[in-house]
C-alpha atoms as a PDB file:
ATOM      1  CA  UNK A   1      -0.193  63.776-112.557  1.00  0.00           C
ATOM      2  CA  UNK A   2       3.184  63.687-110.772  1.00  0.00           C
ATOM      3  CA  UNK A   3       1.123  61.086-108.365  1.00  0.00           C
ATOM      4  CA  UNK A   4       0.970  58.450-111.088  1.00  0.00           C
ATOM      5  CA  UNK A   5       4.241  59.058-112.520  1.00  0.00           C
ATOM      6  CA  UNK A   6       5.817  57.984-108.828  1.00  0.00           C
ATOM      7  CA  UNK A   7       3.375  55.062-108.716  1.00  0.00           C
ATOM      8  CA  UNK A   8       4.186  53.996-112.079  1.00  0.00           C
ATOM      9  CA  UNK A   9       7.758  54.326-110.976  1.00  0.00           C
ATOM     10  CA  UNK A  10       7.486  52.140-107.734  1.00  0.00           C
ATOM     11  CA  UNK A  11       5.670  49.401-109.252  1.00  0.00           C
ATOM     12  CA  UNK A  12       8.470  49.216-112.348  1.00  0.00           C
ATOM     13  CA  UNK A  13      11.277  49.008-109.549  1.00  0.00           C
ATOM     14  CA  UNK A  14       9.726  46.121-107.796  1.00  0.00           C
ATOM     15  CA  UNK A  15       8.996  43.895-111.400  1.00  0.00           C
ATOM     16  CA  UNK A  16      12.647  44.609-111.970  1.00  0.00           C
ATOM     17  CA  UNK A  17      13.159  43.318-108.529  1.00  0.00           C
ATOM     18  CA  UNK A  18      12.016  40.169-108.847  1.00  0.00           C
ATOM     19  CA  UNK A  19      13.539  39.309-112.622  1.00  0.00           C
ATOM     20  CA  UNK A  20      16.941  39.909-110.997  1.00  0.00           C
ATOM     21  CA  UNK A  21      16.010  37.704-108.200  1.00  0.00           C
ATOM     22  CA  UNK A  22      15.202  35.290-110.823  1.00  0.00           C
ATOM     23  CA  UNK A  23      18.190  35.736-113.046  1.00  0.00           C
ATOM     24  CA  UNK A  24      20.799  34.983-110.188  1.00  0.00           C
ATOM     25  CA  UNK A  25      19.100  31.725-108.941  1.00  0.00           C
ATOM     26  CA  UNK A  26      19.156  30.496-112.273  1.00  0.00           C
ATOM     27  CA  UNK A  27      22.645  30.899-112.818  1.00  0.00           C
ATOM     28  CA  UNK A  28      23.357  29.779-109.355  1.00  0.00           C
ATOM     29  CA  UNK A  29      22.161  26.620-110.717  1.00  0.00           C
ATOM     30  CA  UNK A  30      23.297  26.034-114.276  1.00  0.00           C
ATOM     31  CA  UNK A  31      26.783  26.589-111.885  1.00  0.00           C
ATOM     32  CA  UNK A  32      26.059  24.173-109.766  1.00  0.00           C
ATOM     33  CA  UNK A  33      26.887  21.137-111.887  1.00  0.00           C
ATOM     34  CA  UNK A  34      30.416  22.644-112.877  1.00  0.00           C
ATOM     35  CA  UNK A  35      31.909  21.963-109.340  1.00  0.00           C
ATOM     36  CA  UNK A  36      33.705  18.824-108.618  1.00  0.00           C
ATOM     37  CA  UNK A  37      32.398  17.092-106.404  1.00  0.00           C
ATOM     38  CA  UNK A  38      34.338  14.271-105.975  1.00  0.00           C
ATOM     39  CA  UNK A  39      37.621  16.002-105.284  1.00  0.00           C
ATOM     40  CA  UNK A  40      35.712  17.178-101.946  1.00  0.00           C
ATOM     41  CA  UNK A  41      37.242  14.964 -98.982  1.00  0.00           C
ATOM     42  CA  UNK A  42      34.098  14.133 -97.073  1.00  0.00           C
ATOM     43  CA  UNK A  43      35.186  13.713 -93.404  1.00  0.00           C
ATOM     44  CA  UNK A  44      35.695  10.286 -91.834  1.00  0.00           C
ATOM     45  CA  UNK A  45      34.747   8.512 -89.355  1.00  0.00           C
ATOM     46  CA  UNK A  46      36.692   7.382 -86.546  1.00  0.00           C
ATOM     47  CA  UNK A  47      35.027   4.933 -83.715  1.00  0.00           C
ATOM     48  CA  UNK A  48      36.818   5.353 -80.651  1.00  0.00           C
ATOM     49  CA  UNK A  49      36.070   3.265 -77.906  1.00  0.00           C
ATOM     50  CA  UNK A  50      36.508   4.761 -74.739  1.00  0.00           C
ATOM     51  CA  UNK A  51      37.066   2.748 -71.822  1.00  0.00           C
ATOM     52  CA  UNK A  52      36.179   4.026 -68.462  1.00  0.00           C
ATOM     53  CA  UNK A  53      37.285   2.014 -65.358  1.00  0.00           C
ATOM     54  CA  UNK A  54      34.548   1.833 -63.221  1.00  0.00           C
ATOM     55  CA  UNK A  55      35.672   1.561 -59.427  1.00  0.00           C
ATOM     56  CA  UNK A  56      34.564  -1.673 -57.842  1.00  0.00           C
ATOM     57  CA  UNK A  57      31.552  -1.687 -55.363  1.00  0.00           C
ATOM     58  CA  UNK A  58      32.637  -1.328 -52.351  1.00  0.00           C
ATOM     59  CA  UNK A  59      30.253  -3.314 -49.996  1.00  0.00           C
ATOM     60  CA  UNK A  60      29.691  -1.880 -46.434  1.00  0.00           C
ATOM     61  CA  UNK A  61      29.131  -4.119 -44.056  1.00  0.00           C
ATOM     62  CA  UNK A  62      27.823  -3.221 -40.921  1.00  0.00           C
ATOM     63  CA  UNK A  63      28.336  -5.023 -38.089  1.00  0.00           C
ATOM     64  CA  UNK A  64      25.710  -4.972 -35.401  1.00  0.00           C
ATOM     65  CA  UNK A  65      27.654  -5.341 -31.962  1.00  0.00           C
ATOM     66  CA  UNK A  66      25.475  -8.128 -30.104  1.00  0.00           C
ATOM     67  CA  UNK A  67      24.229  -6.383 -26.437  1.00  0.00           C
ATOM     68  CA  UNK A  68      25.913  -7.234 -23.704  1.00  0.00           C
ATOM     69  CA  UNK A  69      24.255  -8.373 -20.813  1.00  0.00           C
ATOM     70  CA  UNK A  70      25.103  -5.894 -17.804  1.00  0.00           C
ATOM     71  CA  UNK A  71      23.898  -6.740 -15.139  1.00  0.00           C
ATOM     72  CA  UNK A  72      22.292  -3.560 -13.073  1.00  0.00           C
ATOM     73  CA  UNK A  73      24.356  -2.673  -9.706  1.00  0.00           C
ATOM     74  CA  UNK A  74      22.655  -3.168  -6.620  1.00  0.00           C
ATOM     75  CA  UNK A  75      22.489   0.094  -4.546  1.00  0.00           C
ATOM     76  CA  UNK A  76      24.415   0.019  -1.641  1.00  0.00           C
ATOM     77  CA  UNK A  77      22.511   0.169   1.494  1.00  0.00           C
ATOM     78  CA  UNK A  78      22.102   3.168   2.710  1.00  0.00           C
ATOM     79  CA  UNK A  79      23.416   3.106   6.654  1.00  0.00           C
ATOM     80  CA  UNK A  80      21.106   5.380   8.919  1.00  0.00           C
ATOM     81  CA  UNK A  81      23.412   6.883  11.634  1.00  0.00           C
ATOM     82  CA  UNK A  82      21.700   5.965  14.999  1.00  0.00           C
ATOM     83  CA  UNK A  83      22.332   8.409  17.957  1.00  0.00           C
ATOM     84  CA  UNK A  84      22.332   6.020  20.827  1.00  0.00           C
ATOM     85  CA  UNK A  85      20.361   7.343  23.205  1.00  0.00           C
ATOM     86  CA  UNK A  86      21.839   7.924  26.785  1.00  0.00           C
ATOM     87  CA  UNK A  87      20.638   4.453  28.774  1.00  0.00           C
ATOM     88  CA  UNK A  88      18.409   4.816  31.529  1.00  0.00           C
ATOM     89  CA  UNK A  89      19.718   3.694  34.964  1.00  0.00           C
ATOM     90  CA  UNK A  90      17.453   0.717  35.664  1.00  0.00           C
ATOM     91  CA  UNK A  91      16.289   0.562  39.346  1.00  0.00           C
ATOM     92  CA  UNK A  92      16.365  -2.809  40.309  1.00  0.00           C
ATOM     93  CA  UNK A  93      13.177  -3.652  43.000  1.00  0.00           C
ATOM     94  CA  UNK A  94      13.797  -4.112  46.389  1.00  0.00           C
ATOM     95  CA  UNK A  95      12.964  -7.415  47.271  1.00  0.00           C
ATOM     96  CA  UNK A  96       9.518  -7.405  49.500  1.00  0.00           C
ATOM     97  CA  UNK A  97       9.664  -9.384  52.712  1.00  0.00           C
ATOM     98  CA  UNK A  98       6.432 -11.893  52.565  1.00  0.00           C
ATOM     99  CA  UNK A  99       5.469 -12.881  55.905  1.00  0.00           C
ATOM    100  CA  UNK A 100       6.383 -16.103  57.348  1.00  0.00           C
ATOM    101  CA  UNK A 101       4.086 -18.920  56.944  1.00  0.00           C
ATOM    102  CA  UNK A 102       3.375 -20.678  60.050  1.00  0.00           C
ATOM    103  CA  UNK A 103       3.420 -24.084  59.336  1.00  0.00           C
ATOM    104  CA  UNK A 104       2.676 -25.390  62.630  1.00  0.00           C
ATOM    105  CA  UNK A 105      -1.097 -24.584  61.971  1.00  0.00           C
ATOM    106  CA  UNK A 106      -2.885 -27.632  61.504  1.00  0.00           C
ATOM    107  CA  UNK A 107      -5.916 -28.343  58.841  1.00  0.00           C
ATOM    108  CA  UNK A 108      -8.479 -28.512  61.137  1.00  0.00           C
ATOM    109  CA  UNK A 109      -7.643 -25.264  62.690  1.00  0.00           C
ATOM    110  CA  UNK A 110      -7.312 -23.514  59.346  1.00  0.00           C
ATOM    111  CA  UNK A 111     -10.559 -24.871  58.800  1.00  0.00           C
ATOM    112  CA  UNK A 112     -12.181 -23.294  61.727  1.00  0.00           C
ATOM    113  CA  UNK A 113     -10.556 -20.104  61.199  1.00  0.00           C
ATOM    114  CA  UNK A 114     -12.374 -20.104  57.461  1.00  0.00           C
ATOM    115  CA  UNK A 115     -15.640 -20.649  58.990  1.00  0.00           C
ATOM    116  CA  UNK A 116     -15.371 -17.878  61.551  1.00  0.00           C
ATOM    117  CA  UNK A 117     -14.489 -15.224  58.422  1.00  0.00           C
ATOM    118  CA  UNK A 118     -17.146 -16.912  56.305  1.00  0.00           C
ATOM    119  CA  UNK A 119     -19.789 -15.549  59.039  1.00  0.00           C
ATOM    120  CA  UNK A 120     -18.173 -12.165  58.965  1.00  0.00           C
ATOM    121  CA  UNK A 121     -17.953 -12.366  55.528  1.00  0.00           C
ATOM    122  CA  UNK A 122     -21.946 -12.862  55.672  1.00  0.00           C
ATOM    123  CA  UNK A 123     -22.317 -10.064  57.583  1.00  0.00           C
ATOM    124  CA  UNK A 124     -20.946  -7.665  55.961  1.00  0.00           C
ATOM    125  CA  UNK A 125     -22.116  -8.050  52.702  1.00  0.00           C
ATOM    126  CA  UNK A 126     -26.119  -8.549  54.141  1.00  0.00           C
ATOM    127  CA  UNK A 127     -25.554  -4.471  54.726  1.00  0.00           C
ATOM    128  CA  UNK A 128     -25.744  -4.393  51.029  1.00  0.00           C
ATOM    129  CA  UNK A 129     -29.020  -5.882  50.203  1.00  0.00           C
ATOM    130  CA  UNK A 130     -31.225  -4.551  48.405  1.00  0.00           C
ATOM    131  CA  UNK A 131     -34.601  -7.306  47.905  1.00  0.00           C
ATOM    132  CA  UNK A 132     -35.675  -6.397  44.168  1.00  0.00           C
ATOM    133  CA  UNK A 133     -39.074  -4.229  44.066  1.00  0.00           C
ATOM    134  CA  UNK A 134     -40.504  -7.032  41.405  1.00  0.00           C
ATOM    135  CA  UNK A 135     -39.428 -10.077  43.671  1.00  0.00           C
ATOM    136  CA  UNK A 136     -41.484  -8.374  46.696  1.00  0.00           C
ATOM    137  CA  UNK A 137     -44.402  -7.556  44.240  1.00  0.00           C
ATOM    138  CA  UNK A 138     -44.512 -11.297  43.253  1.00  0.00           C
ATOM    139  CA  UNK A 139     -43.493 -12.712  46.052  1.00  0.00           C
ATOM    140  CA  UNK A 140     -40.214 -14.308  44.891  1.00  0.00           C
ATOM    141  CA  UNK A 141     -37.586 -15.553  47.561  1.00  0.00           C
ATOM    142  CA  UNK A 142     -34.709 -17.788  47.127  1.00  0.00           C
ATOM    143  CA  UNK A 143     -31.257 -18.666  48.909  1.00  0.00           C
ATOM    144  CA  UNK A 144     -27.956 -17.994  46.894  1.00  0.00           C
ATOM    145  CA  UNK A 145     -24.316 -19.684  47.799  1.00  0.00           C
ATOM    146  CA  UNK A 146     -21.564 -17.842  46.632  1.00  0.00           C
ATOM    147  CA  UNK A 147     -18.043 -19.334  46.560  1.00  0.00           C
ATOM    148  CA  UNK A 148     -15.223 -16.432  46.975  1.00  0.00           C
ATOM    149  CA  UNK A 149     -11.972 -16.399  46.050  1.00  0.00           C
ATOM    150  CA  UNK A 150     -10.176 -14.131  48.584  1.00  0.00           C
ATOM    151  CA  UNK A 151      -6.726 -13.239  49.194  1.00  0.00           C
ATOM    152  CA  UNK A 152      -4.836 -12.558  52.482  1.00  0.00           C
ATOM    153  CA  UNK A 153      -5.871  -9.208  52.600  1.00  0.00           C
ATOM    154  CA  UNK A 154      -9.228  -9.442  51.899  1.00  0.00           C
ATOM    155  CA  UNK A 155      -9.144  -8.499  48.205  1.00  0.00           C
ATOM    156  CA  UNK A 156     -11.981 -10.325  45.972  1.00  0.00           C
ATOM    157  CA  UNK A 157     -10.050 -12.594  43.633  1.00  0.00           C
ATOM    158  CA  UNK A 158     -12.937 -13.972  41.919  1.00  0.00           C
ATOM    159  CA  UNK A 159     -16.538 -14.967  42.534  1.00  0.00           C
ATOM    160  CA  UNK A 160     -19.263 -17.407  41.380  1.00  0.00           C
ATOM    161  CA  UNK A 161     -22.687 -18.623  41.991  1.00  0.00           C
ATOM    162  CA  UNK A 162     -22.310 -22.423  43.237  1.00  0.00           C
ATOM    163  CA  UNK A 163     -26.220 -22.471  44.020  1.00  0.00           C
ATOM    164  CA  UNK A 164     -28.586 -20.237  42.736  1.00  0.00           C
ATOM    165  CA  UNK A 165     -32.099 -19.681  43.685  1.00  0.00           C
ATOM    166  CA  UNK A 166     -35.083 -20.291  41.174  1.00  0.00           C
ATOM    167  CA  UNK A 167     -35.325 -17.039  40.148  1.00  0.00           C
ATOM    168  CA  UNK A 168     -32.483 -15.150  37.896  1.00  0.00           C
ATOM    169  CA  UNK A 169     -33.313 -11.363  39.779  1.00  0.00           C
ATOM    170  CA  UNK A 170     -32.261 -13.038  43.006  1.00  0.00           C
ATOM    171  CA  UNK A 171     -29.261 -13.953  41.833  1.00  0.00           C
ATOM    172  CA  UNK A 172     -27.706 -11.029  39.725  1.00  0.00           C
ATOM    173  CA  UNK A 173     -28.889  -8.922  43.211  1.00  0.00           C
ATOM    174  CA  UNK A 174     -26.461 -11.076  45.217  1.00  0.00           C
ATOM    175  CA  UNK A 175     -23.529 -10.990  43.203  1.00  0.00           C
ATOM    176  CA  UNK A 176     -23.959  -7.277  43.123  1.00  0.00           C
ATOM    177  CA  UNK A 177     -24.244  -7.289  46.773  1.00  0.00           C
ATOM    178  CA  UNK A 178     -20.431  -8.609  47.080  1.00  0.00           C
ATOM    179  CA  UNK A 179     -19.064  -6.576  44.618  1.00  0.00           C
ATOM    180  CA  UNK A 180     -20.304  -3.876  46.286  1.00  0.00           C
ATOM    181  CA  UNK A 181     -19.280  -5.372  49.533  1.00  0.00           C
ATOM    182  CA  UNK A 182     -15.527  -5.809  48.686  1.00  0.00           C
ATOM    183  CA  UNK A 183     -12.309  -5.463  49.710  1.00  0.00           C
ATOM    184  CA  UNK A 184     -14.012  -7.723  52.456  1.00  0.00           C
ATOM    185  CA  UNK A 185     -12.214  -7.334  56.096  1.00  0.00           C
ATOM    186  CA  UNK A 186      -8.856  -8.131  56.843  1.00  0.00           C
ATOM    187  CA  UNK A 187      -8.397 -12.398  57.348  1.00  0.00           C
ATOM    188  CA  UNK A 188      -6.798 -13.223  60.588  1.00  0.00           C
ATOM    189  CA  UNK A 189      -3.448 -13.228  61.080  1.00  0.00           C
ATOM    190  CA  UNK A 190      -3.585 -17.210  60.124  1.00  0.00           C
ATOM    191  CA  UNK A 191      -5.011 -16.475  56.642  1.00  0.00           C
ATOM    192  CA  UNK A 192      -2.932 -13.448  56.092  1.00  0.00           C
ATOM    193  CA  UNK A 193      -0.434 -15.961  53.485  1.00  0.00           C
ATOM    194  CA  UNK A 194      -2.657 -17.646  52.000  1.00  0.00           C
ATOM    195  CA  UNK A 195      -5.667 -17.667  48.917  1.00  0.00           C
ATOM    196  CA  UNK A 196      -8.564 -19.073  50.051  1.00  0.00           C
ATOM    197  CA  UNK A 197     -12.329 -19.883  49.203  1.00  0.00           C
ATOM    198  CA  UNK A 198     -15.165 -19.046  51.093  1.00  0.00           C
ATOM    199  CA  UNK A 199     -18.935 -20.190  50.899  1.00  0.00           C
ATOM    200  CA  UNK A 200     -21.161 -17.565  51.467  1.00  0.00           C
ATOM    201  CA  UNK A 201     -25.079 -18.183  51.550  1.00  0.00           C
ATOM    202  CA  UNK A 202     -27.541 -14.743  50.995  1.00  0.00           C
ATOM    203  CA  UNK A 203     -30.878 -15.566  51.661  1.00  0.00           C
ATOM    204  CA  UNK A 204     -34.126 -13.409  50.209  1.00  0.00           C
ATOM    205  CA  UNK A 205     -37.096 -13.620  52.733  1.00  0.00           C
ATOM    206  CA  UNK A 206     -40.192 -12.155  52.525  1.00  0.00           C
ATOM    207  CA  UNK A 207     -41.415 -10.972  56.224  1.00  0.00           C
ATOM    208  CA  UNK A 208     -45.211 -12.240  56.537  1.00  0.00           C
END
């Protein structure tokens, strides 16, 4: 039984617990009401007004320098050093001795003198025919005159059909026959100063 003595025990300690718990709060509070109250100073109130200087804004201004117009420098030519090149020695010509121009010659005798070349002329370029195949086949003849330009050495200047035949293979054949003719012979001595023209006929006959 010593079990139920020790329960018996605890349960006894806490009941006795708890009435002494309940006897102090109630005297706690019957003492209550025996304390002046109103001696107590209750603490007082003091509204301060504080006063705090607030710096002034300070206001920035920025000032946005305006551009300046610069005007861009112009480069500076650039000087390219030039070597000069040794001159060459100019050679002047000698001055060529033309032959005297006899001026006693008359017209007339010029004239003849023309004539007689213009037959030598005619000669010498006949050696160079050469009657086209087709003109023989057809039977095509014709008479050219060819007016020469000629120099006093007999060099072809320049040289044109003044009367052509009716047919154009006639004609191409004799100016190939004084191209192929030139340089002509050497003019007499009389013509040897001079440009002149000559009239040349070629003729293209058919023997029967």
């Amino acid at each position: 039984m010593p079990t139920l003595s020790f329960k018996n025990k605890r349960g006894l300690s806490l009941i006795e617990t708890i009435l002494l718990s309940v006897l102090l709060h109630s005297a706690f509070l019957l003492y209550i009401p025996s304390l002046n109250l109103k001696t107590a100073k209750l603490p007082i109130e003091l509204d301060i007004d504080i006063l705090i200087n607030q710096p002034a804004r300070i206001k920035e201004v920025l000032s946005t320098p305006e551009p300046k117009n610069i005007k861009p420098k112009e480069p500076r030519p650039i000087k390219e050093i030039v070597k000069s090149e040794p001159k060459a020695r100019i050679i002047k010509p000698e001055p060529i001795a033309l032959p005297k121009q006899n001026n006693n010659i008359s017209p007339s005798a010029i004239k003849k003198t023309i004539e007689s070349y213009s037959a030598k002329l005619t000669k010498s370029i006949a050696r160079q025919k050469r009657y086209p195949r087709i003109a023989q086949m057809r039977g095509w003849q014709g008479e050219i005159i060819i007016d020469l330009k000629i120099d006093g050495q007999g060099n072809l200047i320049k040289a044109k059909i003044k009367q052509g035949s009716e047919f154009k293979i006639l004609d191409t054949e004799g100016m190939n026959m004084v191209k192929k003719a030139s340089p002509f012979p050497k003019p007499p001595k009389e013509l040897e100063s001079k440009v002149f023209n000559v009239i040349v006929p070629i003729s293209f006959k058919l023997q029967q």
